[in-house]
PDB file of N, CA and C in Angstrom:
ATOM      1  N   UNK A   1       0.829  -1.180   0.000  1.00  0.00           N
ATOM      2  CA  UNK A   1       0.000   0.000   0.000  1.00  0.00           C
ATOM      3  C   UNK A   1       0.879   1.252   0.000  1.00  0.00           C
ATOM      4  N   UNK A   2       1.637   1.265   1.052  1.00  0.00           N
ATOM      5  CA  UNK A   2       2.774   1.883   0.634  1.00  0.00           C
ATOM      6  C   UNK A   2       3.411   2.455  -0.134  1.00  0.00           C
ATOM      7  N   UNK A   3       3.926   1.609  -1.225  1.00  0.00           N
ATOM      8  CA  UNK A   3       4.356   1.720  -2.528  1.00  0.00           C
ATOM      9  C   UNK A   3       3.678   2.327  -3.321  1.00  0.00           C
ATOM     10  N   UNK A   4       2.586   2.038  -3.715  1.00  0.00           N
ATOM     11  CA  UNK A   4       1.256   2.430  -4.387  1.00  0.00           C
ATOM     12  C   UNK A   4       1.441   3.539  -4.169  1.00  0.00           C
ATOM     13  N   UNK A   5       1.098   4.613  -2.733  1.00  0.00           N
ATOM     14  CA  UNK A   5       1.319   5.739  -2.317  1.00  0.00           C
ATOM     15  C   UNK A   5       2.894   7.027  -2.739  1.00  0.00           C
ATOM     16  N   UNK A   6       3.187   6.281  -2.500  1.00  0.00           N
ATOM     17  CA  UNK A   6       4.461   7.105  -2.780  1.00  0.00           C
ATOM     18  C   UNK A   6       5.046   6.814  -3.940  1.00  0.00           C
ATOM     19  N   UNK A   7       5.006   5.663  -4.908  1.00  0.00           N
ATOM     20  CA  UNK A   7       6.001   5.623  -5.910  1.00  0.00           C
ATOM     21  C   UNK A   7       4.127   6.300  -7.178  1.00  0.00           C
ATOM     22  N   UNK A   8       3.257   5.679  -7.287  1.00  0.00           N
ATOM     23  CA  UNK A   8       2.411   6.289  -8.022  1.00  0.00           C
ATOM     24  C   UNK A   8       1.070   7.040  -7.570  1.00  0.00           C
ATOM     25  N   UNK A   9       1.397   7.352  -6.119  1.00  0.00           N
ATOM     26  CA  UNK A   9       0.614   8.908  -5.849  1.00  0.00           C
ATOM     27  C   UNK A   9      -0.785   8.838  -5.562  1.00  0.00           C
ATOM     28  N   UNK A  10      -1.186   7.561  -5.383  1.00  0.00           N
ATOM     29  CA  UNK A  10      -2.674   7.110  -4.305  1.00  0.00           C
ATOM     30  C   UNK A  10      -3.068   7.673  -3.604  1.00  0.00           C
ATOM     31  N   UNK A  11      -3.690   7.914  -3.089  1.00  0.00           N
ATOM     32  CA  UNK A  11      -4.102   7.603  -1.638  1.00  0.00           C
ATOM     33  C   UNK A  11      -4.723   7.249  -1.070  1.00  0.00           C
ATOM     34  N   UNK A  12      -4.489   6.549  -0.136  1.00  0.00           N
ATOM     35  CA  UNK A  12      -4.796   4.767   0.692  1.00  0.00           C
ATOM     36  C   UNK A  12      -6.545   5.220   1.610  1.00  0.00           C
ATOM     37  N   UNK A  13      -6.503   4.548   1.392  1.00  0.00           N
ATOM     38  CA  UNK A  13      -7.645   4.113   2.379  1.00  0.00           C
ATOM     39  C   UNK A  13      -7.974   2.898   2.783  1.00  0.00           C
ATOM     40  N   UNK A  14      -7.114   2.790   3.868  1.00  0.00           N
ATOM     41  CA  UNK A  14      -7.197   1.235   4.770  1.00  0.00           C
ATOM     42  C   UNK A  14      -8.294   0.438   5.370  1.00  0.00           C
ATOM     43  N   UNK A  15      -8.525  -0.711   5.831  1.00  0.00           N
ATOM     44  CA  UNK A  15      -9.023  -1.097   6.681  1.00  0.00           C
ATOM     45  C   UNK A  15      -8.831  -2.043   7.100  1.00  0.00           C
ATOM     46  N   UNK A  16      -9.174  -2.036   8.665  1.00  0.00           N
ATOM     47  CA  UNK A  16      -8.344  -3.086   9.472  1.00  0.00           C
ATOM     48  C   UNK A  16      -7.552  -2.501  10.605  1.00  0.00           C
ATOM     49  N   UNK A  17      -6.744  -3.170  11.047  1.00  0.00           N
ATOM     50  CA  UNK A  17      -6.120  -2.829  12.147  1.00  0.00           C
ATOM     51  C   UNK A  17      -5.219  -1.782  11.407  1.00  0.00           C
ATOM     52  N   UNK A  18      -4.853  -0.621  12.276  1.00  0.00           N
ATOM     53  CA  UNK A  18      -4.116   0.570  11.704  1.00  0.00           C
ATOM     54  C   UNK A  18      -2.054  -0.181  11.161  1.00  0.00           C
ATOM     55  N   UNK A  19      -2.325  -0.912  11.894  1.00  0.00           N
ATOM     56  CA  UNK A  19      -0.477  -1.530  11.294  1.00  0.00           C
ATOM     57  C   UNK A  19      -0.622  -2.643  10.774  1.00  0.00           C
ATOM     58  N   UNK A  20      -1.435  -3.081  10.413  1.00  0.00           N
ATOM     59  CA  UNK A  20      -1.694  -4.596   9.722  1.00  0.00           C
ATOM     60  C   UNK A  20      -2.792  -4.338   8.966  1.00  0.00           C
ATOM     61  N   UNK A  21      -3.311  -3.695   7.854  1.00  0.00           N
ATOM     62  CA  UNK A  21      -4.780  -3.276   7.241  1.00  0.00           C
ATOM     63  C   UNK A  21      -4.691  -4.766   6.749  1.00  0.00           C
ATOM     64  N   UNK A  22      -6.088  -4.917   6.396  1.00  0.00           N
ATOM     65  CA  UNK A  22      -6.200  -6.316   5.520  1.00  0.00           C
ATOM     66  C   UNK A  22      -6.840  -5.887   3.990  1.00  0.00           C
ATOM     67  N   UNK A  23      -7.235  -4.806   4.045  1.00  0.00           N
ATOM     68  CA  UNK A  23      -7.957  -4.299   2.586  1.00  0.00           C
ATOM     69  C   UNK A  23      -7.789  -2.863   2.440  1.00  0.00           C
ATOM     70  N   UNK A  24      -7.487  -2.559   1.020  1.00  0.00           N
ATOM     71  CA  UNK A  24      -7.191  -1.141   0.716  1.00  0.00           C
ATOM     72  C   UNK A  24      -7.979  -0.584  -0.091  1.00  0.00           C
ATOM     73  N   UNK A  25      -8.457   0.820  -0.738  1.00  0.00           N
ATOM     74  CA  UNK A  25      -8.772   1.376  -1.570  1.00  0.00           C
ATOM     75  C   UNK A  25      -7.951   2.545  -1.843  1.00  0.00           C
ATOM     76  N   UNK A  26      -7.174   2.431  -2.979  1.00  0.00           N
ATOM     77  CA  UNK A  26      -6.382   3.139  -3.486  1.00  0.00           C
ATOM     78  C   UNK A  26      -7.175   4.073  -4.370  1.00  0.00           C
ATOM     79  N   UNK A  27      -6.856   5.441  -4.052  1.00  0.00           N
ATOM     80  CA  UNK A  27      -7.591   6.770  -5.182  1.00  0.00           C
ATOM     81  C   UNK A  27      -6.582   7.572  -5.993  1.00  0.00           C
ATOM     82  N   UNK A  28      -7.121   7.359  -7.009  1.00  0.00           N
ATOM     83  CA  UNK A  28      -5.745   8.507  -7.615  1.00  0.00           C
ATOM     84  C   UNK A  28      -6.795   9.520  -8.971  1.00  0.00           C
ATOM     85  N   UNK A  29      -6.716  10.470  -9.661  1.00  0.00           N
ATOM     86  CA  UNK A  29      -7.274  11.068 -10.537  1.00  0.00           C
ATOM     87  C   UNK A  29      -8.603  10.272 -11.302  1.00  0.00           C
ATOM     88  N   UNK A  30      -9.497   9.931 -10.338  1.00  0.00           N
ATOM     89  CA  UNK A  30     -10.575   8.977 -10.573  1.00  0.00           C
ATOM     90  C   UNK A  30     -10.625   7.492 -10.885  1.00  0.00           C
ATOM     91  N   UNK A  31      -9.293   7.059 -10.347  1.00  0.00           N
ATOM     92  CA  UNK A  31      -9.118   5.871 -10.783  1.00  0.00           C
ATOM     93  C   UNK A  31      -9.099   4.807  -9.064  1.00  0.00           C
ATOM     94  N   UNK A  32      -9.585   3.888  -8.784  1.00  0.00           N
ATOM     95  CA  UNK A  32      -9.540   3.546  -7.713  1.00  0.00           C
ATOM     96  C   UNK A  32      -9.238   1.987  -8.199  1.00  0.00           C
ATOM     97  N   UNK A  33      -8.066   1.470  -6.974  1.00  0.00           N
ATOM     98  CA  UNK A  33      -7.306   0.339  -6.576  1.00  0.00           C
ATOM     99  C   UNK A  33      -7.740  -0.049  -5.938  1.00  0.00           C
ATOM    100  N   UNK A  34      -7.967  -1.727  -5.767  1.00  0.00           N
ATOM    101  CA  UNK A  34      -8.862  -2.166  -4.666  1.00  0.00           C
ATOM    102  C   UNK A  34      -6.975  -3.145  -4.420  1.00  0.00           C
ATOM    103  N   UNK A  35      -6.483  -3.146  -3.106  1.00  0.00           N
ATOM    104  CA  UNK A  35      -5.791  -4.236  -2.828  1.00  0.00           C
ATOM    105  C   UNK A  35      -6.141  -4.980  -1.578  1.00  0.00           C
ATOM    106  N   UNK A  36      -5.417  -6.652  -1.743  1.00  0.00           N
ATOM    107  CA  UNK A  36      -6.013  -6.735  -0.488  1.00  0.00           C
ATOM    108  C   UNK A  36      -4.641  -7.779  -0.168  1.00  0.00           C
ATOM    109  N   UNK A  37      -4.897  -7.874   1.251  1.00  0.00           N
ATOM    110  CA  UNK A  37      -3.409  -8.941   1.868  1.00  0.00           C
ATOM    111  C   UNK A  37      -3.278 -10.063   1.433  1.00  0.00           C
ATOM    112  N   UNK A  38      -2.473 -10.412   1.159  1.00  0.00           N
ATOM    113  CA  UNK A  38      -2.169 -11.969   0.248  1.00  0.00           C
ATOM    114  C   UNK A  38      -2.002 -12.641   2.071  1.00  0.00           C
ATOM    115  N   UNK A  39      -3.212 -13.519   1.223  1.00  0.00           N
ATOM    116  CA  UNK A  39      -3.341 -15.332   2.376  1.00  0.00           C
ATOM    117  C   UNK A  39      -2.090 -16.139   2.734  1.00  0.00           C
ATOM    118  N   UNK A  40      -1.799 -16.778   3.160  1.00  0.00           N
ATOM    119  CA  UNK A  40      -0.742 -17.768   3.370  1.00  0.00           C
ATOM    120  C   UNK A  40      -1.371 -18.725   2.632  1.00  0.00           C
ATOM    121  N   UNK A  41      -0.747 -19.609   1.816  1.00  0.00           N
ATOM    122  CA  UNK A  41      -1.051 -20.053   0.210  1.00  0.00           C
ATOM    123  C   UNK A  41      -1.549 -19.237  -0.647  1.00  0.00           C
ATOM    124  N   UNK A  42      -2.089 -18.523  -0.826  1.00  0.00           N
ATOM    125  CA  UNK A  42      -2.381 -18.247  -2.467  1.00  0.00           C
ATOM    126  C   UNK A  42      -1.416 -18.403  -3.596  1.00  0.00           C
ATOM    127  N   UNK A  43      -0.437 -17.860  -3.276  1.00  0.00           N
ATOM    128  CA  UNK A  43       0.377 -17.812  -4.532  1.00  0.00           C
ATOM    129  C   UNK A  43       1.122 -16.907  -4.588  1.00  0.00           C
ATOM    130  N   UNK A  44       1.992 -16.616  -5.743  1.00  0.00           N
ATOM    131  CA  UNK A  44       2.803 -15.372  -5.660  1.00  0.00           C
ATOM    132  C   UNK A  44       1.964 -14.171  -7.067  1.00  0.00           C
ATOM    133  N   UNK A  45       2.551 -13.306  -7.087  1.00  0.00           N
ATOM    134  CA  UNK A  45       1.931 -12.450  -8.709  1.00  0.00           C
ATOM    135  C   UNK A  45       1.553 -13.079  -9.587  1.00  0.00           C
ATOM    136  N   UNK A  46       0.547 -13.521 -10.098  1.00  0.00           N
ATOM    137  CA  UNK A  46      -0.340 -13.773 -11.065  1.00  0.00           C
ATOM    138  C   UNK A  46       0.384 -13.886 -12.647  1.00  0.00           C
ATOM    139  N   UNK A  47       1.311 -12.704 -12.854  1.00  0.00           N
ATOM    140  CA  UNK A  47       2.553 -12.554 -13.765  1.00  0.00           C
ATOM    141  C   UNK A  47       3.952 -13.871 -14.000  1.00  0.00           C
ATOM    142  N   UNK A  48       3.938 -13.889 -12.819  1.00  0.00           N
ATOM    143  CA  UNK A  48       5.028 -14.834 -12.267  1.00  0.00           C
ATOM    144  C   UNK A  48       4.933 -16.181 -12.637  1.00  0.00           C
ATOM    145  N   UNK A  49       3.414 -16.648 -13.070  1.00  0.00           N
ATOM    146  CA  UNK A  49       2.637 -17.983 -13.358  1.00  0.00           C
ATOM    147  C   UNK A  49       2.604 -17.689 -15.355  1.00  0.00           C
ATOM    148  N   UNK A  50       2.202 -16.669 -16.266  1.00  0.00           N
ATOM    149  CA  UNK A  50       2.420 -16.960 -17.242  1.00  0.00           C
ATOM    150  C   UNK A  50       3.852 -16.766 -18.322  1.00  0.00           C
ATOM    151  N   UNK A  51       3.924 -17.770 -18.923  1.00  0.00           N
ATOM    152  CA  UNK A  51       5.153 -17.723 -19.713  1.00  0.00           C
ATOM    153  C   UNK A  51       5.164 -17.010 -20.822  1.00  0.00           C
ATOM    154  N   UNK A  52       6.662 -16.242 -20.671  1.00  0.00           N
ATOM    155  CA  UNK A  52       6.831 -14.817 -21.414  1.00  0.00           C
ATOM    156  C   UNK A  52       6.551 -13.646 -20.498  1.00  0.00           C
ATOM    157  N   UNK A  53       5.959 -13.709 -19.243  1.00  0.00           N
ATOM    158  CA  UNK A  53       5.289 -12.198 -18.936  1.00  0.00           C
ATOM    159  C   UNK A  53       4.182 -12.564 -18.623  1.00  0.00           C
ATOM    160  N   UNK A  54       3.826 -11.138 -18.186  1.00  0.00           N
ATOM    161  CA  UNK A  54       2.432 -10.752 -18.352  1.00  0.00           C
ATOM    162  C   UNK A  54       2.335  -9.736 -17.480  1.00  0.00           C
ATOM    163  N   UNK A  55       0.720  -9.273 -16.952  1.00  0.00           N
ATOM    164  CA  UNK A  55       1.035  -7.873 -16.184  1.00  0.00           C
ATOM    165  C   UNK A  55      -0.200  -8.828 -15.084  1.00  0.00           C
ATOM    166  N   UNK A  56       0.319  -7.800 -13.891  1.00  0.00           N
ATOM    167  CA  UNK A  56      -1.379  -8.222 -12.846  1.00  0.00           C
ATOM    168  C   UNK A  56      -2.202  -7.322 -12.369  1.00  0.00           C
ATOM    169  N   UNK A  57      -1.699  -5.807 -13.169  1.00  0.00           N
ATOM    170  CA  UNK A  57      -2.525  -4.455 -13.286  1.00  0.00           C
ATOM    171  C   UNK A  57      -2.543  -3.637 -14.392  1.00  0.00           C
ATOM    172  N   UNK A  58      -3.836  -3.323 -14.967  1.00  0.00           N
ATOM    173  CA  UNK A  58      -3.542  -2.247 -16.237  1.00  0.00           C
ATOM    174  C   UNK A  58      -3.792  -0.943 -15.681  1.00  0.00           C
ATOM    175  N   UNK A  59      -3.409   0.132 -15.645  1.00  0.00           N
ATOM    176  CA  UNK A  59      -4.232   1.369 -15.389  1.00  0.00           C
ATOM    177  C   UNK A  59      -4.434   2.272 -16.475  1.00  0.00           C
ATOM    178  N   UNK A  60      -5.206   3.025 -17.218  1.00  0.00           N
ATOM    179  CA  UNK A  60      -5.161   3.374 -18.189  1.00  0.00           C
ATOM    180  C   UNK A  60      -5.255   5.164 -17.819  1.00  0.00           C
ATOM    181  N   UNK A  61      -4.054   6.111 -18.120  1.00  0.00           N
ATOM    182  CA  UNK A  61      -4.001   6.761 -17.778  1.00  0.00           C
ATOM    183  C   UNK A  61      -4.182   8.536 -19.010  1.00  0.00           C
ATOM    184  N   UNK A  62      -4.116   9.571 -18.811  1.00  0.00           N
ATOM    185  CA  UNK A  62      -4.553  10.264 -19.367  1.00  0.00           C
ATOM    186  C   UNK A  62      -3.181  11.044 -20.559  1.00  0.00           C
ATOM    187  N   UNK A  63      -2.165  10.852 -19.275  1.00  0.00           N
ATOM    188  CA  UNK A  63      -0.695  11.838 -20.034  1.00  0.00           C
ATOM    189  C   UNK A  63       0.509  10.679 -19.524  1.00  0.00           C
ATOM    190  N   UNK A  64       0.455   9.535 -19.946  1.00  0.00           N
ATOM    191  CA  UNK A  64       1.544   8.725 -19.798  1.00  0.00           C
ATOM    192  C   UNK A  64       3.003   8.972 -19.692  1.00  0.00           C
ATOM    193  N   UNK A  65       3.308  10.480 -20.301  1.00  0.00           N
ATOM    194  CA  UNK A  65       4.618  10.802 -20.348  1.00  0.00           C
ATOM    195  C   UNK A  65       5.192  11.580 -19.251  1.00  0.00           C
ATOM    196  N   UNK A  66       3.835  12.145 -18.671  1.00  0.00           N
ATOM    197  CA  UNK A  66       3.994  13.077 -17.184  1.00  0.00           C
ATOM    198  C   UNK A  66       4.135  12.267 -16.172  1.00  0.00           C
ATOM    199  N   UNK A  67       3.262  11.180 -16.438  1.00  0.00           N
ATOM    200  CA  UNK A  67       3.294   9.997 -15.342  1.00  0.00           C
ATOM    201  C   UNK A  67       4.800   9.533 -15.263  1.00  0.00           C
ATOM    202  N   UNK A  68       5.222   8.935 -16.188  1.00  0.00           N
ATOM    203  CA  UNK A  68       6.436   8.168 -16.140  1.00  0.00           C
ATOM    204  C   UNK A  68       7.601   9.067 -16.124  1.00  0.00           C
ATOM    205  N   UNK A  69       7.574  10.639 -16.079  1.00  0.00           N
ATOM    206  CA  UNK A  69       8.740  11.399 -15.795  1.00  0.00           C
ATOM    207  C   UNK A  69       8.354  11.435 -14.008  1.00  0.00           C
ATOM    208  N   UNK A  70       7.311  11.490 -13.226  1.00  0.00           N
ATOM    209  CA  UNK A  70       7.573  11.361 -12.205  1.00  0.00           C
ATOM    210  C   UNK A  70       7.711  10.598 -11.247  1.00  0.00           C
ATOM    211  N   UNK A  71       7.492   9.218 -11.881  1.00  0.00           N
ATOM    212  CA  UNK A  71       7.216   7.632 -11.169  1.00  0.00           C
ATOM    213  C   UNK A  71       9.089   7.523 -11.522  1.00  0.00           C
ATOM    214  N   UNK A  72       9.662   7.671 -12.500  1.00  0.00           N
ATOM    215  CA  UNK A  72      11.022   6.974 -12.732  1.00  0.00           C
ATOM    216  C   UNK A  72      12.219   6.890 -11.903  1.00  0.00           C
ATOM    217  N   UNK A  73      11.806   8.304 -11.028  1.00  0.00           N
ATOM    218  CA  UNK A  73      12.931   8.504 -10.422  1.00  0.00           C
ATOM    219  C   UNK A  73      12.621   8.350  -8.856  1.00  0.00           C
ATOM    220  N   UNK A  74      11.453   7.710  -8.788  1.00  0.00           N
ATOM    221  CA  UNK A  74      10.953   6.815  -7.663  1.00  0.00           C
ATOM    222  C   UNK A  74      11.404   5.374  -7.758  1.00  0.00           C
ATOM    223  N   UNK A  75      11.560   5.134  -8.669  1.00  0.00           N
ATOM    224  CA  UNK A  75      11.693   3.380  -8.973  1.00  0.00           C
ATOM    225  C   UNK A  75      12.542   3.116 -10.135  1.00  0.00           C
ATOM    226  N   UNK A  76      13.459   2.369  -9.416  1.00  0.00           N
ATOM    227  CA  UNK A  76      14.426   1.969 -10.496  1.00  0.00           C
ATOM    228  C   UNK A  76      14.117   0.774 -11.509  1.00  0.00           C
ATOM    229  N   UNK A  77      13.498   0.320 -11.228  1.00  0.00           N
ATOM    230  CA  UNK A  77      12.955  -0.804 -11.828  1.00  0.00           C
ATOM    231  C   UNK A  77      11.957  -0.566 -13.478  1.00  0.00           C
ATOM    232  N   UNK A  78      11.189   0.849 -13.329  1.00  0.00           N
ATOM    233  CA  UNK A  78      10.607   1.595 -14.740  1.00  0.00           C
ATOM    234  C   UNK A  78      11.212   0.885 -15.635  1.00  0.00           C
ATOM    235  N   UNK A  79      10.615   0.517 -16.617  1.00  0.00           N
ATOM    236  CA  UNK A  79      10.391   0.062 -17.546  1.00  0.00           C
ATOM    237  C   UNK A  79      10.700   1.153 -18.885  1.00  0.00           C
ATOM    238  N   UNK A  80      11.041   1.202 -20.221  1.00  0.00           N
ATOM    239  CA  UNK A  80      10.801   2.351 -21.313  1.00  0.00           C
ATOM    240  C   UNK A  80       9.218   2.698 -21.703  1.00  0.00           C
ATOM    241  N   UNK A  81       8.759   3.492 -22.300  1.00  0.00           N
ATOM    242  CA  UNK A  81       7.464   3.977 -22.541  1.00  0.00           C
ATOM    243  C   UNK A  81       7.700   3.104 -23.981  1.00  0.00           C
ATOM    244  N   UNK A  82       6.614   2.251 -24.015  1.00  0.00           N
ATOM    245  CA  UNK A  82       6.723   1.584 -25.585  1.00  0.00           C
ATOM    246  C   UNK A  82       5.694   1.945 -26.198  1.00  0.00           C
ATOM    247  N   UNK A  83       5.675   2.081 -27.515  1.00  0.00           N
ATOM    248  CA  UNK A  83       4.122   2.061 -28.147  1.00  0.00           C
ATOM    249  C   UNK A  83       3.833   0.757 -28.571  1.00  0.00           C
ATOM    250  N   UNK A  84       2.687   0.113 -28.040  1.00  0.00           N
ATOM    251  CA  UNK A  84       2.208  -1.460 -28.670  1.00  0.00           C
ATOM    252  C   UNK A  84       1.464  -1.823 -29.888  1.00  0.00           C
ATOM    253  N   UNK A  85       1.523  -2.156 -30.579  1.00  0.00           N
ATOM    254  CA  UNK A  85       0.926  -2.554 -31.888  1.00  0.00           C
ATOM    255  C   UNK A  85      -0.370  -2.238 -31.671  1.00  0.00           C
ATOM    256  N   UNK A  86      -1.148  -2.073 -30.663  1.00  0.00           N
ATOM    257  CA  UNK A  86      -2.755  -1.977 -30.910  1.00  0.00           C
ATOM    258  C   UNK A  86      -2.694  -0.166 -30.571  1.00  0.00           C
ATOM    259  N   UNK A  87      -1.815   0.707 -30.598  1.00  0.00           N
ATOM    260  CA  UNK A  87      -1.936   1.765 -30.399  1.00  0.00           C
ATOM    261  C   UNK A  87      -1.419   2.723 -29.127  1.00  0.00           C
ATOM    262  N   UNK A  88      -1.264   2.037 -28.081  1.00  0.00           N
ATOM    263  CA  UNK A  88      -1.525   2.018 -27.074  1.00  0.00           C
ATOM    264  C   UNK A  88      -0.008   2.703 -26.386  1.00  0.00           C
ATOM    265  N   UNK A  89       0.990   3.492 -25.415  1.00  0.00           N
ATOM    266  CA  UNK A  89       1.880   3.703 -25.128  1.00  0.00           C
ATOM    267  C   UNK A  89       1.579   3.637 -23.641  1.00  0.00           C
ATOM    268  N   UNK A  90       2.559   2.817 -23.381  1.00  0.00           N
ATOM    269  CA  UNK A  90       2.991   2.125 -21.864  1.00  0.00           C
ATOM    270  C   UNK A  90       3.927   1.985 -21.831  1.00  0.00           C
ATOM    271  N   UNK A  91       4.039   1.582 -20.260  1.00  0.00           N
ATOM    272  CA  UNK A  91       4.964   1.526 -19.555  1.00  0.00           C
ATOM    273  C   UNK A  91       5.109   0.568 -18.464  1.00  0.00           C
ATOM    274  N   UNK A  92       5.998  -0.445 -17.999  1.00  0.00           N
ATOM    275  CA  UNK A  92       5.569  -1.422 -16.606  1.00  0.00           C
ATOM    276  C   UNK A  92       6.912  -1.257 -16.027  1.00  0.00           C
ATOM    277  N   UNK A  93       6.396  -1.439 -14.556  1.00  0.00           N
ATOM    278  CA  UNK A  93       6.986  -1.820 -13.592  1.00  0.00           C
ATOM    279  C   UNK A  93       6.504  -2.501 -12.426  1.00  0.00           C
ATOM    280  N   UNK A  94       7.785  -3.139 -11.834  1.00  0.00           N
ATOM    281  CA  UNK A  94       7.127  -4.008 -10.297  1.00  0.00           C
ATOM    282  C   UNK A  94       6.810  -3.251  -9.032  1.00  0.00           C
ATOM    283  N   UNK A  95       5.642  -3.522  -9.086  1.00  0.00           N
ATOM    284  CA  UNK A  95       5.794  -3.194  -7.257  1.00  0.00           C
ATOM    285  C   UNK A  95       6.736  -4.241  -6.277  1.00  0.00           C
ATOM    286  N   UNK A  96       6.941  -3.805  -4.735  1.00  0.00           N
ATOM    287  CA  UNK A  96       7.506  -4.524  -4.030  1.00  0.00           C
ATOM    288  C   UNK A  96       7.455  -6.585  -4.047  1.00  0.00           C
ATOM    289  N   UNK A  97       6.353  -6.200  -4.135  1.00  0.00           N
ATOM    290  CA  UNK A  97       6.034  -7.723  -4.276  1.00  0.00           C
ATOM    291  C   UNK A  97       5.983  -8.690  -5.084  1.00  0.00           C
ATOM    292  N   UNK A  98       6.660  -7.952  -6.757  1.00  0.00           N
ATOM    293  CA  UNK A  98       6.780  -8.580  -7.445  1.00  0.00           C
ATOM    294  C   UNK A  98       5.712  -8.726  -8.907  1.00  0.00           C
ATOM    295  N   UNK A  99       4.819  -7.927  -8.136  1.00  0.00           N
ATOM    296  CA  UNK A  99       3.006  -7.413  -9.290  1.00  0.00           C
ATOM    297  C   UNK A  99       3.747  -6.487 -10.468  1.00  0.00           C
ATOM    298  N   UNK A 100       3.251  -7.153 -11.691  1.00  0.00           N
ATOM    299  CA  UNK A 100       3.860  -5.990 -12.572  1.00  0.00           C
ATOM    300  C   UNK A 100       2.552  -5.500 -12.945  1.00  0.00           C
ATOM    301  N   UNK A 101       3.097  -3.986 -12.759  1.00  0.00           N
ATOM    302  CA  UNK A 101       1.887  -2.956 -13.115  1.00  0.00           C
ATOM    303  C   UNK A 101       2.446  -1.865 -14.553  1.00  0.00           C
ATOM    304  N   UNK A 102       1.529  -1.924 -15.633  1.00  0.00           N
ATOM    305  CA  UNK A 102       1.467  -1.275 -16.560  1.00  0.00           C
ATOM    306  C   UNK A 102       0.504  -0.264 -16.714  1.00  0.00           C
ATOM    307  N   UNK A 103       1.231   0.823 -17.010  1.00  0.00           N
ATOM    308  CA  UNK A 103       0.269   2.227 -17.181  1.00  0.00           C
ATOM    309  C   UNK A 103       0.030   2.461 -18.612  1.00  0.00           C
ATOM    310  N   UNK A 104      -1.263   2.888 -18.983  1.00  0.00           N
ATOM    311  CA  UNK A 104      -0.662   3.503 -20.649  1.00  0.00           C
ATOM    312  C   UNK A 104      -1.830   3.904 -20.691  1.00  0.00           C
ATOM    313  N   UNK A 105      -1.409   4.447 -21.988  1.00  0.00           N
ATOM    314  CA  UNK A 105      -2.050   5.758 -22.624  1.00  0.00           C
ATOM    315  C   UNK A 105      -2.761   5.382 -24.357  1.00  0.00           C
ATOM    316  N   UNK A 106      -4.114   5.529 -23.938  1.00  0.00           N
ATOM    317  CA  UNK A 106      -4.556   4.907 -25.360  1.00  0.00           C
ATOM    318  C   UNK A 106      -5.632   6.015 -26.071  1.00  0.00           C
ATOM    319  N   UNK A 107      -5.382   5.772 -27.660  1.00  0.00           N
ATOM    320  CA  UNK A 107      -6.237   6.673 -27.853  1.00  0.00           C
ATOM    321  C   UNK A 107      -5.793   8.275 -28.139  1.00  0.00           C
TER     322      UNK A 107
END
């Protein structure tokens, strides 16, 4: 939740115990994140399970290039801004846990 907050500019809304939340709602420029605490078994990132890649968040954002000049130098991990064959210009990176999250700009 954390991360979310500070590397792409949320803000949290917890619930649960104040140092252990078990469910989040993340807000950002009308876009809302639902996260919630990973179980003991579930699994790891959703990404991590298909071959080649994959992502385990899209967000579809308005100015992709403003975004990723101020997320980059939060996180070393940023990804290049690509344009994808269906039109589309993104960008991914991991959160802490290993979730790859892609932003882009379509349209």
């Amino acid at each position: 939740m954390a991360w979310y907050e500070d590397v792409l500019g949320f803000s949290p809304d917890p619930v649960g115990p104040p140092d252990d939340p078990s469910f989040a709602i993340l807000r950002r420029d009308g876009v809302e994140l639902m996260l919630q605490k990973v179980r003991t078994g579930v699994g790891g990132p959703r990404s991590a399970t298909i071959a080649g890649g994959g992502w385990d968040v899209y967000i579809r954002v308005d100015d992709v290039r403003s975004l990723y000049d101020g997320i980059r130098p939060k996180a070393p991990n940023v990804g290049p801004i690509v344009v994808q064959v269906y039109g589309c210009r993104e960008f991914e990176l991991a959160d802490p846990d290993g979730h790859v999250v892609v932003l882009g700009q379509c349209g």
